[in-house]
Protein backbone atom coordinates (compact mmCIF):
# COMPACT_ATOMS: atom_id res chain seq x y z
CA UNK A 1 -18.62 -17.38 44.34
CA UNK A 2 -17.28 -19.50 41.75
CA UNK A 3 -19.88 -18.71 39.45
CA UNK A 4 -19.46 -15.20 39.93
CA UNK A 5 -15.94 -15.00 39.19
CA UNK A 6 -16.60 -17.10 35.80
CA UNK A 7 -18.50 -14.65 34.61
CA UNK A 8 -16.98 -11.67 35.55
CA UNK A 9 -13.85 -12.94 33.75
CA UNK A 10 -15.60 -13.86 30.70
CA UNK A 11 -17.10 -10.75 30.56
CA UNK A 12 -13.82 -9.24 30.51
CA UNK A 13 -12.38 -11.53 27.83
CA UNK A 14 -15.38 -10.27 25.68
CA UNK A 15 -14.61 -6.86 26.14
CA UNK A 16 -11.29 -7.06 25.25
CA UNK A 17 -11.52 -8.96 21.90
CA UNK A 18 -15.07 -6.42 20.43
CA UNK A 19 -12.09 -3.34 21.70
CA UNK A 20 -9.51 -4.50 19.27
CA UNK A 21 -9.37 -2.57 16.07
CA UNK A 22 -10.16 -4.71 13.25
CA UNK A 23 -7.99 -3.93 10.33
CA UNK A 24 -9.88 -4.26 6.55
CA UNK A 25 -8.74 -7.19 4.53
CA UNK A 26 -9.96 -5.86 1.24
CA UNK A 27 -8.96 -2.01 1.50
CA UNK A 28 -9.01 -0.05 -1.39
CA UNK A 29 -6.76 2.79 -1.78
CA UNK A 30 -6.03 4.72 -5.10
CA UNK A 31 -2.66 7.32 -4.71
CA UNK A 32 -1.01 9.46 -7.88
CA UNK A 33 2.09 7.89 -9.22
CA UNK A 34 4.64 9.74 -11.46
CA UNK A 35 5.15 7.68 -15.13
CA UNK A 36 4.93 8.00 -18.72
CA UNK A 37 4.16 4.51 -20.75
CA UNK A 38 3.78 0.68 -20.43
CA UNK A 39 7.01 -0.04 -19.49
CA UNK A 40 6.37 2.34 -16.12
CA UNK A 41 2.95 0.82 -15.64
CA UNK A 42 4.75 -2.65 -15.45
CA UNK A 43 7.27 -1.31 -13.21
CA UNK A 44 5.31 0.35 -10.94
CA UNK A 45 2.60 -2.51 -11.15
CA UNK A 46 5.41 -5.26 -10.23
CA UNK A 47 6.82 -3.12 -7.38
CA UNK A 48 3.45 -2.85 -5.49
CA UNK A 49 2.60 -6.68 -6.16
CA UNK A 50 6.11 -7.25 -4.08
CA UNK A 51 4.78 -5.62 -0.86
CA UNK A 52 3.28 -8.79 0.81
CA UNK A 53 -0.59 -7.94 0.97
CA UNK A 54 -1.14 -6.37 -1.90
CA UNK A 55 -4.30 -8.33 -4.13
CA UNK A 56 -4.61 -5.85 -7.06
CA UNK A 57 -2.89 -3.11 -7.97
CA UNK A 58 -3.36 -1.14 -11.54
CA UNK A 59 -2.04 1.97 -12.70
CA UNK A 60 -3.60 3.95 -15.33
CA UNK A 61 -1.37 5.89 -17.86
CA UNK A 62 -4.19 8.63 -18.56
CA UNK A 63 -4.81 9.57 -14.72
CA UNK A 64 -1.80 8.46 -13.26
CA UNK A 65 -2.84 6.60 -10.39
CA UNK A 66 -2.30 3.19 -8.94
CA UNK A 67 -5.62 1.78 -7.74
CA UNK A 68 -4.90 -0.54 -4.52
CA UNK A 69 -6.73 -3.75 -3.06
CA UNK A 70 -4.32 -4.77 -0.05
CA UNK A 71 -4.88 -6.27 3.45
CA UNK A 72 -3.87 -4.06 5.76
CA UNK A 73 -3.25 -7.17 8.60
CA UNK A 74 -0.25 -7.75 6.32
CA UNK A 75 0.76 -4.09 4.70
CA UNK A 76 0.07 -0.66 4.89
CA UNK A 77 -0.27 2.03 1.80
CA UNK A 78 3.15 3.13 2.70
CA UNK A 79 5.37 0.27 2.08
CA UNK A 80 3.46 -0.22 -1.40
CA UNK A 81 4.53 3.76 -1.79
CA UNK A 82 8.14 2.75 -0.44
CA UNK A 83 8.67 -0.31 -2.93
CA UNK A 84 7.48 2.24 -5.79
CA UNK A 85 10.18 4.95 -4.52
CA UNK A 86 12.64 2.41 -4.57
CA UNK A 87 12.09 1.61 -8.24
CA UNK A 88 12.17 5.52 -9.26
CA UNK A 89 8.81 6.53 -9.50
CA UNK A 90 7.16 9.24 -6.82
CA UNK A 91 4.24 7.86 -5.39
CA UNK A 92 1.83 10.02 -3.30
CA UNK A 93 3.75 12.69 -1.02
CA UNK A 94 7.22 10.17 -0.75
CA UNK A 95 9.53 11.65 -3.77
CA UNK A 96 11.90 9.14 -5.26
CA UNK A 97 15.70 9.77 -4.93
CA UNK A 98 17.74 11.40 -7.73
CA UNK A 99 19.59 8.21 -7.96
CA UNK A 100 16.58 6.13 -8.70
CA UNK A 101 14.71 8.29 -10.62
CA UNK A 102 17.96 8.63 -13.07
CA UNK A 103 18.19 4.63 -13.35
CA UNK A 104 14.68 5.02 -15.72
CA UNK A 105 14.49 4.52 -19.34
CA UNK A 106 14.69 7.95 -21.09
CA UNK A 107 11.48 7.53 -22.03
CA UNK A 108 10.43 6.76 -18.09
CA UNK A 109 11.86 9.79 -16.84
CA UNK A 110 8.59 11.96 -16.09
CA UNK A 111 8.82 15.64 -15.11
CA UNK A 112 9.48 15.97 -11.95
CA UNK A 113 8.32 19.37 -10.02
């Protein structure tokens, strides 16, 4: 009986831990980011490597896109996108406030549509 019951609880233990959603350690995630020049790609650059989680992240003046390594156990692609917003720069759907977006350099300000 005792036997029986060992196994029938270890057999549940092992269901329960192969059910649980592994999250990817090394995702990689690419999103469009507003900017002009260098001194956006640093800014934008430096915002996403202050979301805890984030192992690369490069944005490329000619496409403008950041291109994302980041464990998701630790962050998700939207609070890389928020810490971008905060620092004036629209990043994927998430549109950066007037207020931010008018702290830029003049040369930093982008059009915005």
């Amino acid at each position: 009986m005792k036997k029986s019951i060992l196994i029938l609880l270890v057999g549940l233990f092992s269901l329960v831990s192969f059910s649980q959603e592994k999250k990817d350690k090394n995702k990689k995630v690419e999103f469009a980011v507003n900017g002009n020049c260098e001194m956006c790609k640093k800014r934008i650059e430096k915002a996403a490597f202050s979301v805890k989680g984030v192992k690369s992240a490069t944005w490329h003046t000619d496409h403008k896109d950041l291109h994302l390594i980041l464990d998701e156990n630790k962050c998700s692609v939207a609070d890389v996108q928020k810490a971008i917003v905060k620092v004036g720069h629209d990043a994927g759907d998430l549109k950066a406030s007037d207020e931010d977006y008018e702290k830029l350099h003049g040369c930093c300000q982008y059009e915005r549509l």
